[in-house]
C-alpha atoms as a PDB file:
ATOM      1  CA  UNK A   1       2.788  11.393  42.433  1.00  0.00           C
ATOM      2  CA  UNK A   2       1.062  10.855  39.497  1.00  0.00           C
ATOM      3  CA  UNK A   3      -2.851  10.445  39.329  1.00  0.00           C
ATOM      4  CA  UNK A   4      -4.985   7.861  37.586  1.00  0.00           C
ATOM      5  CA  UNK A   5      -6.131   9.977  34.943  1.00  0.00           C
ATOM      6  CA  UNK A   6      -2.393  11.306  34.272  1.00  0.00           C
ATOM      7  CA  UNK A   7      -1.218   7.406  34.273  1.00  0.00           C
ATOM      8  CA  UNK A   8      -3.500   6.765  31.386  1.00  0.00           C
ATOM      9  CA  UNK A   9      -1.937   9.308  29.168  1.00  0.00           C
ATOM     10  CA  UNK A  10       1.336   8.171  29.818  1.00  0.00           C
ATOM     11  CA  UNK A  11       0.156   4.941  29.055  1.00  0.00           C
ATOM     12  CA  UNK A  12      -1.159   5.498  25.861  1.00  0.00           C
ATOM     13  CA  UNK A  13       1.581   7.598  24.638  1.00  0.00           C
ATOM     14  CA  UNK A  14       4.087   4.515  25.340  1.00  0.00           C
ATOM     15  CA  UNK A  15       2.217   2.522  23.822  1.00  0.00           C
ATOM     16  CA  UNK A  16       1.304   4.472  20.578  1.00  0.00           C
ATOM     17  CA  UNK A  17       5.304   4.905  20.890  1.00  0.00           C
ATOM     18  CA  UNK A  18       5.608   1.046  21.333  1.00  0.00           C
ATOM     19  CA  UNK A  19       8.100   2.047  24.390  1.00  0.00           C
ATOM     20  CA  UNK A  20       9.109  -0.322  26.489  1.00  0.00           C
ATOM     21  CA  UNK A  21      10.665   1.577  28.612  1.00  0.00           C
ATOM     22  CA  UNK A  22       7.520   4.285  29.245  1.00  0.00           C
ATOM     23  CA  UNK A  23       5.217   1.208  29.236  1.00  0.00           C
ATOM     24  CA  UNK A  24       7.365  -0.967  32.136  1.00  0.00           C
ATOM     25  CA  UNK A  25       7.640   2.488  33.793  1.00  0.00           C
ATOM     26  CA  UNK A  26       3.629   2.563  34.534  1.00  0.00           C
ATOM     27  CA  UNK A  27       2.508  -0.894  34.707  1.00  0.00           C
ATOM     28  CA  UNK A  28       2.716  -2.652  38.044  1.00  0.00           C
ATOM     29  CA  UNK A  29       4.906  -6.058  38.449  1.00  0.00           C
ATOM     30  CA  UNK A  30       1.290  -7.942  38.945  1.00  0.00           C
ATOM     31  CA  UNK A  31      -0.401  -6.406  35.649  1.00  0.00           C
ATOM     32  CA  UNK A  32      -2.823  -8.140  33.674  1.00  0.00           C
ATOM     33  CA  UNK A  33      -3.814  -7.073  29.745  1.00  0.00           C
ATOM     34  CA  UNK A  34      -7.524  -8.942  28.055  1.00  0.00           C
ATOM     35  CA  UNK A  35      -8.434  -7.740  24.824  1.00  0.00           C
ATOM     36  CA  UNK A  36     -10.304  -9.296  21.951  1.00  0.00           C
ATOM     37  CA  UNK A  37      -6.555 -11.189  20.139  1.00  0.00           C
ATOM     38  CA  UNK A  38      -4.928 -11.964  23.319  1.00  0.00           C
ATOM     39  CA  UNK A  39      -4.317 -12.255  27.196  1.00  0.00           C
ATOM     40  CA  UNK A  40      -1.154 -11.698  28.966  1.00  0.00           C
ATOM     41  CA  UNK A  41       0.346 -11.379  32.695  1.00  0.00           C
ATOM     42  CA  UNK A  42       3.100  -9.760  34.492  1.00  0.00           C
ATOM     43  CA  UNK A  43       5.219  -6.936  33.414  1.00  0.00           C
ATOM     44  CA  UNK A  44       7.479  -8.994  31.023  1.00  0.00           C
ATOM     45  CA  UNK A  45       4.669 -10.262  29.029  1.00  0.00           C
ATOM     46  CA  UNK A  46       2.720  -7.477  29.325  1.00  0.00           C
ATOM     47  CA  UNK A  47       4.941  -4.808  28.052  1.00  0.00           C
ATOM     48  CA  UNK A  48       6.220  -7.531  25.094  1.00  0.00           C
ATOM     49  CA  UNK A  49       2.808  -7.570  23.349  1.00  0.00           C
ATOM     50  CA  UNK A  50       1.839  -3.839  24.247  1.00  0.00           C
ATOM     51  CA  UNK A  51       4.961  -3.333  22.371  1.00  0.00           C
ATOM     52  CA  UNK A  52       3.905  -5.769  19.667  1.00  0.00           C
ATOM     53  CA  UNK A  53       0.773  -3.590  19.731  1.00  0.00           C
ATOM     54  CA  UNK A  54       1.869  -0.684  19.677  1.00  0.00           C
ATOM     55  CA  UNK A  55       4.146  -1.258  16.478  1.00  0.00           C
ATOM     56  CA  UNK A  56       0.924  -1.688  14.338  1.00  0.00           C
ATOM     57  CA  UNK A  57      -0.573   1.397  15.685  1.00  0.00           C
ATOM     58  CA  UNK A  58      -0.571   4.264  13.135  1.00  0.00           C
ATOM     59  CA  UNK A  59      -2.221   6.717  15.038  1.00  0.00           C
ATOM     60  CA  UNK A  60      -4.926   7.315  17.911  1.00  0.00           C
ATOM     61  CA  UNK A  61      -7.610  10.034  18.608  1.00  0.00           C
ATOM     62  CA  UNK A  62      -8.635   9.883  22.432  1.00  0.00           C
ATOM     63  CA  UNK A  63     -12.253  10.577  22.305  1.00  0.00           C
ATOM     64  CA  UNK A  64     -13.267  10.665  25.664  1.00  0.00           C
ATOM     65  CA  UNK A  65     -11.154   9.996  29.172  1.00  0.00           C
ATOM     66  CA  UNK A  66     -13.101   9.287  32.087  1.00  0.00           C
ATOM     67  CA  UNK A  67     -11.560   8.649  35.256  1.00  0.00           C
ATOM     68  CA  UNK A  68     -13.108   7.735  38.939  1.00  0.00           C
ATOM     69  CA  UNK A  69     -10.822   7.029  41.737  1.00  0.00           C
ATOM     70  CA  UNK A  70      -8.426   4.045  40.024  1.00  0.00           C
ATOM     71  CA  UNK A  71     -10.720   3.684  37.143  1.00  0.00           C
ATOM     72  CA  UNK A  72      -9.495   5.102  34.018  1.00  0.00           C
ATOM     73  CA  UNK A  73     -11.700   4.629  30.677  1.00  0.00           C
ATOM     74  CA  UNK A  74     -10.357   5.811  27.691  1.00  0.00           C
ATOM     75  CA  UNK A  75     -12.759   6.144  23.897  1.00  0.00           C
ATOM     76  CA  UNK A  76     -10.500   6.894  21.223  1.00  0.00           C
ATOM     77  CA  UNK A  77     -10.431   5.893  17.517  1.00  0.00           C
ATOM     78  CA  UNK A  78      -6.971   3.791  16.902  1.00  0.00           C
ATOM     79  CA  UNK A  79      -5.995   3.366  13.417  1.00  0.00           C
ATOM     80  CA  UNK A  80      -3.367   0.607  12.292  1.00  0.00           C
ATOM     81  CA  UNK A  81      -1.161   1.274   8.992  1.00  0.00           C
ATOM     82  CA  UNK A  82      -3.588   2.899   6.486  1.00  0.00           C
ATOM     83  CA  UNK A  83      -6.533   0.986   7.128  1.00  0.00           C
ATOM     84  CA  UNK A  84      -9.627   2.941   8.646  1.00  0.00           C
ATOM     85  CA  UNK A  85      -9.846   3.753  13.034  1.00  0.00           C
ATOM     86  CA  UNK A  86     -11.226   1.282  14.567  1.00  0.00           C
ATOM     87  CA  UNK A  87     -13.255   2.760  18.039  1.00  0.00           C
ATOM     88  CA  UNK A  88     -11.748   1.485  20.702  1.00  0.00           C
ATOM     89  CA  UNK A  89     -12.040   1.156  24.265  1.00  0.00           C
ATOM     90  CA  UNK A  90      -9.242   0.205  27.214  1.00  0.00           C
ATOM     91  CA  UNK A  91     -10.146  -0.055  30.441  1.00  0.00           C
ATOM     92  CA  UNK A  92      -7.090   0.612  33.509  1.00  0.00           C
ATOM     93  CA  UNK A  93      -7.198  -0.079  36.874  1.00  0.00           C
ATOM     94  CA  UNK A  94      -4.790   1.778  39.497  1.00  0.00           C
ATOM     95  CA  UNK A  95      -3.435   0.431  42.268  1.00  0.00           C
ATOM     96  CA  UNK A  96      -0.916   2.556  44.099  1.00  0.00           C
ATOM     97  CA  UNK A  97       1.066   4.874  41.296  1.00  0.00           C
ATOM     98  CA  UNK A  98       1.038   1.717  38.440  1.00  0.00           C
ATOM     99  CA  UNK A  99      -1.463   0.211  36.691  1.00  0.00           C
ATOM    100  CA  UNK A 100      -2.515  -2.975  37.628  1.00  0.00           C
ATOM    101  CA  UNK A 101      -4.914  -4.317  35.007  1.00  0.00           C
ATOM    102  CA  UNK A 102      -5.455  -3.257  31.663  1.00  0.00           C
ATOM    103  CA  UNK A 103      -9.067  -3.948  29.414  1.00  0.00           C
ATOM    104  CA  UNK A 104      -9.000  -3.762  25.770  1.00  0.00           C
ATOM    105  CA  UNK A 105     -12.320  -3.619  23.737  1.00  0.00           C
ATOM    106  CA  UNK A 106     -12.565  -3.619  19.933  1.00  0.00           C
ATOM    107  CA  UNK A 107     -13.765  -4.977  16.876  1.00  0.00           C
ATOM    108  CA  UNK A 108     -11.398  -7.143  15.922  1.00  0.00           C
ATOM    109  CA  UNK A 109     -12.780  -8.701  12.765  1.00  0.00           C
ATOM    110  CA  UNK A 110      -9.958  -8.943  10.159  1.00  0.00           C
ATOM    111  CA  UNK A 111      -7.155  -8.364  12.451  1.00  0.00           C
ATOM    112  CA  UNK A 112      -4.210 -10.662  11.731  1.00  0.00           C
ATOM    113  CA  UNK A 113      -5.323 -11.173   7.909  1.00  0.00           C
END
């Protein structure tokens, strides 16, 4: 049985790994994603744009991991192709042994262009 904290780093590594399989394997069927570019729900849609996500992510330095009960905060710099880390923070919420919502803050100025 895996513990909150533990989910988040399996989390992150699927999604660093844009993995599918490692990301459907830790969300819950219910899951909800809000970050600064987009909103999604459900497992399906969820693990499509984490996916998405994680194919633009060139690397990621966890900072920080804080974790209280089903409360998981993670501070790490994320850096996309070459460009320069952008500090980021994602939020997870644990229900059961999945994650049930996930909380994405960043600046996203100039993402997309």
């Amino acid at each position: 049985m895996a513990n909150a904290e533990q989910l988040a780093e399996r989390f992150h590594a699927a999604l660093s790994a844009a993995d599918a399989e490692g990301l459907r394997g830790v969300l819950a069927d219910e899951v909800t994603f809000e970050g600064p570019v987009a909103k999604a729900s459900g497992v399906a849609e969820c693990v499509a744009g984490l996916v998405e996500m994680g194919r633009m992510i060139s690397g990621e330095r966890v900072e920080v991991r804080l974790a209280e009960g089903e409360n998981v905060l993670t501070w790490s710099t994320v850096r996309a192709g070459d460009g320069p880390g952008r500090p980021t923070v994602t939020w997870l919420r644990v229900g059961g042994e999945r994650i049930t919502a996930i909380r994405t803050v960043f600046d996203a100025r100039g993402v997309g262009r």
